[in-house]
C-alpha atoms as a PDB file:
ATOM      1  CA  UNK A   1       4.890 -16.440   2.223  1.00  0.00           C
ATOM      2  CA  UNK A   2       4.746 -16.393  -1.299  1.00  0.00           C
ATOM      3  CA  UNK A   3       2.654 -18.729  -3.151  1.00  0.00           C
ATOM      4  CA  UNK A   4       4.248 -19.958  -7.105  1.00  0.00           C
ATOM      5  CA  UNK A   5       1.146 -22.537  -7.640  1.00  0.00           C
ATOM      6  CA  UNK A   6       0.521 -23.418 -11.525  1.00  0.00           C
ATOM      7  CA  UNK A   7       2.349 -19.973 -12.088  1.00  0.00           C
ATOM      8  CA  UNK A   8       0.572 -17.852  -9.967  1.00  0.00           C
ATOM      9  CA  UNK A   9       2.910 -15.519  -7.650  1.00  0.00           C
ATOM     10  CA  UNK A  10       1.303 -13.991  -4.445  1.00  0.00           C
ATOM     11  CA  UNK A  11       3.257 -10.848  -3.546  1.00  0.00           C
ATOM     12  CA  UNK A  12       2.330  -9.697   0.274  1.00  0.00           C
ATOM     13  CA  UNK A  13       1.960  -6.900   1.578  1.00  0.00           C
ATOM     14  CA  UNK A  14       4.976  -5.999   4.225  1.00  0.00           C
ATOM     15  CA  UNK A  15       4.299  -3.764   6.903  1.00  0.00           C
ATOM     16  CA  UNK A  16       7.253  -1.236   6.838  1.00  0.00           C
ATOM     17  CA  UNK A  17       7.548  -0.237  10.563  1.00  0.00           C
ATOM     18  CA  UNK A  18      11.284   1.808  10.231  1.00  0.00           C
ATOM     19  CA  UNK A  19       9.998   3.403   7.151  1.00  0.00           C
ATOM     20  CA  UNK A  20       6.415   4.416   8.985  1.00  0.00           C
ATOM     21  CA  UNK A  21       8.458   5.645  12.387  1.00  0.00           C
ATOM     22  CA  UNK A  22      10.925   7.827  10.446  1.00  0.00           C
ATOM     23  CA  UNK A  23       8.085   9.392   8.228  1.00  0.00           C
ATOM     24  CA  UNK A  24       6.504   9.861  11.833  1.00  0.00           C
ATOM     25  CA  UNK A  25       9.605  11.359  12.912  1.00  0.00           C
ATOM     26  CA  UNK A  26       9.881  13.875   9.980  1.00  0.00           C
ATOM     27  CA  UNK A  27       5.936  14.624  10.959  1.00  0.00           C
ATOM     28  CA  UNK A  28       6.830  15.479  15.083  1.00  0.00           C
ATOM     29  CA  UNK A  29      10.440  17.252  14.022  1.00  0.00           C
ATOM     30  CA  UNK A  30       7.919  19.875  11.968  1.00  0.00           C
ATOM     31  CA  UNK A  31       6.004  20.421  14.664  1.00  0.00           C
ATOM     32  CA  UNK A  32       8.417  20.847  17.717  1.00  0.00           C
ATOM     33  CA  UNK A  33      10.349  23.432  15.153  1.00  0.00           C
ATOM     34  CA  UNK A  34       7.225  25.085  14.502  1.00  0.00           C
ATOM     35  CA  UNK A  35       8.151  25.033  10.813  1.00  0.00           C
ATOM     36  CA  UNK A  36       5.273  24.170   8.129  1.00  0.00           C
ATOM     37  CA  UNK A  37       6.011  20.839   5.682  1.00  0.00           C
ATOM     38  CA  UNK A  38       7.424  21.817   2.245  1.00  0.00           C
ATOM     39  CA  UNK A  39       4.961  22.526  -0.660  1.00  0.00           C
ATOM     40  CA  UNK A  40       2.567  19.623  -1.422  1.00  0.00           C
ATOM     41  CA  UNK A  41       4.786  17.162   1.026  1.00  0.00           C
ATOM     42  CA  UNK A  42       2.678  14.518   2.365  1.00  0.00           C
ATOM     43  CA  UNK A  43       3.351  13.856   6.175  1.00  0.00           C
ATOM     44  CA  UNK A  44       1.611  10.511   7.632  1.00  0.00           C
ATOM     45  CA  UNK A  45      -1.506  10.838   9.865  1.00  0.00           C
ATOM     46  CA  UNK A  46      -1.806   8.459  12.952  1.00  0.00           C
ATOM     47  CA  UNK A  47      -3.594   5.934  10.853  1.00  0.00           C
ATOM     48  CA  UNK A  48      -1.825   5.896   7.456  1.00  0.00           C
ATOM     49  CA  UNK A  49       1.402   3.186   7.624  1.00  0.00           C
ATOM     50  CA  UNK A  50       3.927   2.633   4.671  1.00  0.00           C
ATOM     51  CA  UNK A  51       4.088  -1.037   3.350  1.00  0.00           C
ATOM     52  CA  UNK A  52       5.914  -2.265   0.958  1.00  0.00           C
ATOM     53  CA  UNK A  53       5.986  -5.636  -2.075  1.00  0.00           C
ATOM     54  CA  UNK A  54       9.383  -6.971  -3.323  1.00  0.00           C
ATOM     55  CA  UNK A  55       8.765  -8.323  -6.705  1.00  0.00           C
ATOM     56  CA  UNK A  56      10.629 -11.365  -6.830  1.00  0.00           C
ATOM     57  CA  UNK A  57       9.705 -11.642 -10.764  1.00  0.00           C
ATOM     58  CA  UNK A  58       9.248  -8.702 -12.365  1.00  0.00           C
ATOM     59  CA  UNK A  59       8.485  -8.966 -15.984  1.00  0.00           C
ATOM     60  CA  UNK A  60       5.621 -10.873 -17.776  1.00  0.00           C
ATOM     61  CA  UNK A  61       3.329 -10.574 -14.789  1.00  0.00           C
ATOM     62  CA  UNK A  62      -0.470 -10.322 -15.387  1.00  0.00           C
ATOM     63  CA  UNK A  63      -2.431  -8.839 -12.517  1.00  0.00           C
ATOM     64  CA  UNK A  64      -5.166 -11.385 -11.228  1.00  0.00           C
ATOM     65  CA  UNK A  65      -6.806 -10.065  -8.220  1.00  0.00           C
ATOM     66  CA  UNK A  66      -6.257  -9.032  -5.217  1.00  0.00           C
ATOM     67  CA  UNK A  67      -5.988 -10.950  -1.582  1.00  0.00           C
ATOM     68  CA  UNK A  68      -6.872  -8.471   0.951  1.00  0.00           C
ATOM     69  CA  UNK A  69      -8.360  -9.793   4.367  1.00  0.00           C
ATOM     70  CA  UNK A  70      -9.706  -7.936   7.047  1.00  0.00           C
ATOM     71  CA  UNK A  71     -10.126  -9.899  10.686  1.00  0.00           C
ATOM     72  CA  UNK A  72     -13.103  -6.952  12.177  1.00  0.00           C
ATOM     73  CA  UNK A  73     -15.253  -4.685  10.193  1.00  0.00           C
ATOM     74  CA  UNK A  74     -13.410  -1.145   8.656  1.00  0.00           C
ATOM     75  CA  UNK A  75     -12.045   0.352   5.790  1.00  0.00           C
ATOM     76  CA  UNK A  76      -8.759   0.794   4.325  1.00  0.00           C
ATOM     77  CA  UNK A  77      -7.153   2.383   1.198  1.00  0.00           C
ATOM     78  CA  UNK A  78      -4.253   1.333  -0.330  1.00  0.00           C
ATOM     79  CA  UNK A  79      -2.785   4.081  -1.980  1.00  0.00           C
ATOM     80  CA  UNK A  80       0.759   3.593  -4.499  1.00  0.00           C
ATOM     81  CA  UNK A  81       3.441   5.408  -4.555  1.00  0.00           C
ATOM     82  CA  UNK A  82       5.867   6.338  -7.550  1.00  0.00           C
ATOM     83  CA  UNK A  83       8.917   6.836  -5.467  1.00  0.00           C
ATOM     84  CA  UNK A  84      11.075   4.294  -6.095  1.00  0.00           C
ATOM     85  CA  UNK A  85      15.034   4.858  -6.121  1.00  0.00           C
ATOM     86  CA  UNK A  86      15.075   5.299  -2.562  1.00  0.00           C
ATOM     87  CA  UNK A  87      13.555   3.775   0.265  1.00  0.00           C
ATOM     88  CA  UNK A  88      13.349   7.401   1.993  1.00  0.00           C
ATOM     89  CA  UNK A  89       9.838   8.621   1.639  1.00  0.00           C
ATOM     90  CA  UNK A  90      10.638  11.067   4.346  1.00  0.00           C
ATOM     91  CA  UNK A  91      10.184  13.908   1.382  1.00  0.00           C
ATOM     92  CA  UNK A  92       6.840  12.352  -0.161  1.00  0.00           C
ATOM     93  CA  UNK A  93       5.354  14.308  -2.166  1.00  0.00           C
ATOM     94  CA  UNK A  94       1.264  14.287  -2.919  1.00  0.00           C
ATOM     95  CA  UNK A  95       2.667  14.612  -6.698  1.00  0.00           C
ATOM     96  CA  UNK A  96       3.812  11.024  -5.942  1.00  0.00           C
ATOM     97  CA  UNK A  97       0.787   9.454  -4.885  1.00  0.00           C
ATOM     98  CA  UNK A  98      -0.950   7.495  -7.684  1.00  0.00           C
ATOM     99  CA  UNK A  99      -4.214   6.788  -8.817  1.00  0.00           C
ATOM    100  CA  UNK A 100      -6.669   4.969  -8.851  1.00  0.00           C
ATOM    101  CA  UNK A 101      -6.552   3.858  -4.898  1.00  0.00           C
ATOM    102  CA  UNK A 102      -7.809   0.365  -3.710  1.00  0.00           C
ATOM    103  CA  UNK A 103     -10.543   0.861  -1.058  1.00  0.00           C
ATOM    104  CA  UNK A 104     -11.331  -2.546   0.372  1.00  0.00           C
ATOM    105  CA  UNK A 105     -14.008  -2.713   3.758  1.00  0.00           C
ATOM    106  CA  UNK A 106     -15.456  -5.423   5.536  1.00  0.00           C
ATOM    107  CA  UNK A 107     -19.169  -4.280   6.728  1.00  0.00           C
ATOM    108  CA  UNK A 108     -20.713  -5.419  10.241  1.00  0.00           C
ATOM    109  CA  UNK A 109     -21.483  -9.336  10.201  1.00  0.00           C
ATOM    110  CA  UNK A 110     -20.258  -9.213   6.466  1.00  0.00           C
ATOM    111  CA  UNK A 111     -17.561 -12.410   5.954  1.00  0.00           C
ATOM    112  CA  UNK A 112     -16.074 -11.367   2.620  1.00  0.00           C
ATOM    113  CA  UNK A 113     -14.614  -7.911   1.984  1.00  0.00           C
ATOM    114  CA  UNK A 114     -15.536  -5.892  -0.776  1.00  0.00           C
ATOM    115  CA  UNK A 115     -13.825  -3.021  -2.955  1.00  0.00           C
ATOM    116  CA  UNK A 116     -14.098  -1.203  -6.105  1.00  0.00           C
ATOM    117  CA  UNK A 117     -13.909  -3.503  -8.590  1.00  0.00           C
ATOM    118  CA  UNK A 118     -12.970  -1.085 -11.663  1.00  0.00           C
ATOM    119  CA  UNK A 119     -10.407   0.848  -9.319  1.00  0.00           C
ATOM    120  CA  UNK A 120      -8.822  -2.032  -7.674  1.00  0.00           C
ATOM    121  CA  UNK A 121      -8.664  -3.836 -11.394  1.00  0.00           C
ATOM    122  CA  UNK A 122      -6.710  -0.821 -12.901  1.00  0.00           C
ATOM    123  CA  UNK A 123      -4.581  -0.665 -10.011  1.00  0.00           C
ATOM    124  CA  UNK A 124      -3.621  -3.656 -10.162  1.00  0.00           C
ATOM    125  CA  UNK A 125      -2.768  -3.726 -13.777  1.00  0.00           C
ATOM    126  CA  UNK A 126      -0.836  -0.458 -13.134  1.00  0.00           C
ATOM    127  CA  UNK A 127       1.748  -2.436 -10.406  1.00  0.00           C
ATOM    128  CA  UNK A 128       2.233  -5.399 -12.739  1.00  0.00           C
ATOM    129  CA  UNK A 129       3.239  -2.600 -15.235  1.00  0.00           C
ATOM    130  CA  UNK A 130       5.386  -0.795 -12.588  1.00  0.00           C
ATOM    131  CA  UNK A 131       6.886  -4.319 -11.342  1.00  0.00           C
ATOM    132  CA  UNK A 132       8.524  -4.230 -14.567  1.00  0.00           C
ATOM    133  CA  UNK A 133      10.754  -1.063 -13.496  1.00  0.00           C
ATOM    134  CA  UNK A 134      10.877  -1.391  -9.734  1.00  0.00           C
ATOM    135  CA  UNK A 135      11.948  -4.155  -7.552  1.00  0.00           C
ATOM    136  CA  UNK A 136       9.900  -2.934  -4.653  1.00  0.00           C
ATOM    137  CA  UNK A 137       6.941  -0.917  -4.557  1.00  0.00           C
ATOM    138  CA  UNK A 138       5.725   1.556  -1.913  1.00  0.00           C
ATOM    139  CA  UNK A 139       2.026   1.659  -0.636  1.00  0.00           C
ATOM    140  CA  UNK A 140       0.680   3.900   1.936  1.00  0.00           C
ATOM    141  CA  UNK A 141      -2.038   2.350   3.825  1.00  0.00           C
ATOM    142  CA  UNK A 142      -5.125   4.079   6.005  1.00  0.00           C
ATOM    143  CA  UNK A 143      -7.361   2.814   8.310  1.00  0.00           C
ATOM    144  CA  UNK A 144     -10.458   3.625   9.602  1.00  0.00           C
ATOM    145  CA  UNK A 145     -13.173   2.711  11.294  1.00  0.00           C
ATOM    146  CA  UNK A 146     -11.121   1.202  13.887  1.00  0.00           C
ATOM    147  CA  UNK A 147      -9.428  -0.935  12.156  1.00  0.00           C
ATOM    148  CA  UNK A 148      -5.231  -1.410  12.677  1.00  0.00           C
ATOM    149  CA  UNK A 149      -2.764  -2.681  10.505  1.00  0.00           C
ATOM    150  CA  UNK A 150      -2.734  -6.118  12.786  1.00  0.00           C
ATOM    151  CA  UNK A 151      -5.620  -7.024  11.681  1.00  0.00           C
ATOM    152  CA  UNK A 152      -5.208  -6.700   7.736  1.00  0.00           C
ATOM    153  CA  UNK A 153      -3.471  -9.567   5.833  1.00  0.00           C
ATOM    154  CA  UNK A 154      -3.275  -8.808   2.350  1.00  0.00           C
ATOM    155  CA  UNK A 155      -1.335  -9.949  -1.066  1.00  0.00           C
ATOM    156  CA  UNK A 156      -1.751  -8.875  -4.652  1.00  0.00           C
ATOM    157  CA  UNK A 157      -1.787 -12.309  -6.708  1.00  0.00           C
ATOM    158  CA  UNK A 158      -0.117 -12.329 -10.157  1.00  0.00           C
ATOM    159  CA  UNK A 159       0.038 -14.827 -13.472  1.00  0.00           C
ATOM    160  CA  UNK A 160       3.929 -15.451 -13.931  1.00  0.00           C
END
């Protein structure tokens, strides 16, 4: 589903499920060893999954805003990762994890969602910036407050 209206490109977000299960699997294979993660390794908590973008353009794109869509009231943070010659982030490292993050929530009987505006503006001019390196790009999601990655639909819009 992407969108290439009057130059606009919507990139969406893709729920990585084989990525999220083996990073899940590196997480359970620690524990039944009884062996501790290696220094600063990031293992994934129950509600943090791995999506990923596929930049079908990748140069001359200027961020816009964001599309981020939340079907019940929660939070979740979209945080990037600068991994990016292998699709392994078995091994990811909290050195890896960039900043700023996008925190985007929905509040009780609220129909639009909010977020950080300065954060989720810088962010988003860092991945047009990275888009020009990478041909995907790794986020790791987490929810809370109930919410589940079902019932997120998101997209980072560009001008191509």
């Amino acid at each position: 589903m992407m969108a290439a209206k009057e130059g606009m490109l919507e990139l969406p977000f893709v729920h990585d499920d084989q990525l999220t299960r083996c990073m899940r699997l590196r997480f359970q294979s620690l524990q039944q060893k009884n062996m501790r993660p290696q220094d600063g390794e990031k293992l994934l908590r129950p509600n943090e999954h791995v999506y990923r973008v596929d930049f079908i353009r990748q140069h001359n794109l200027r961020f816009i805003r964001w599309d981020i869509q939340l079907e019940r009231p929660g939070k979740v943070t979209v945080t990037g990762t600068s991994q990016h010659w292998t699709p392994d982030l078995t091994h990811l490292m909290n050195r890896q994890l960039l900043e700023p993050v996008g925190i985007f929530w929905k509040k009780p009987g609220a129909k639009e969602v909010e977020c950080n505006e300065a954060d989720a503006q810088e962010f988003g001019e860092r991945i047009a910036e990275l888009a020009q390196i990478r041909k995907v790009m790794y986020f790791l999601l987490t929810f809370t407050d109930g919410l589940e990655p079902a019932q997120l639909k998101g997209s980072v819009l560009f001008k191509a």
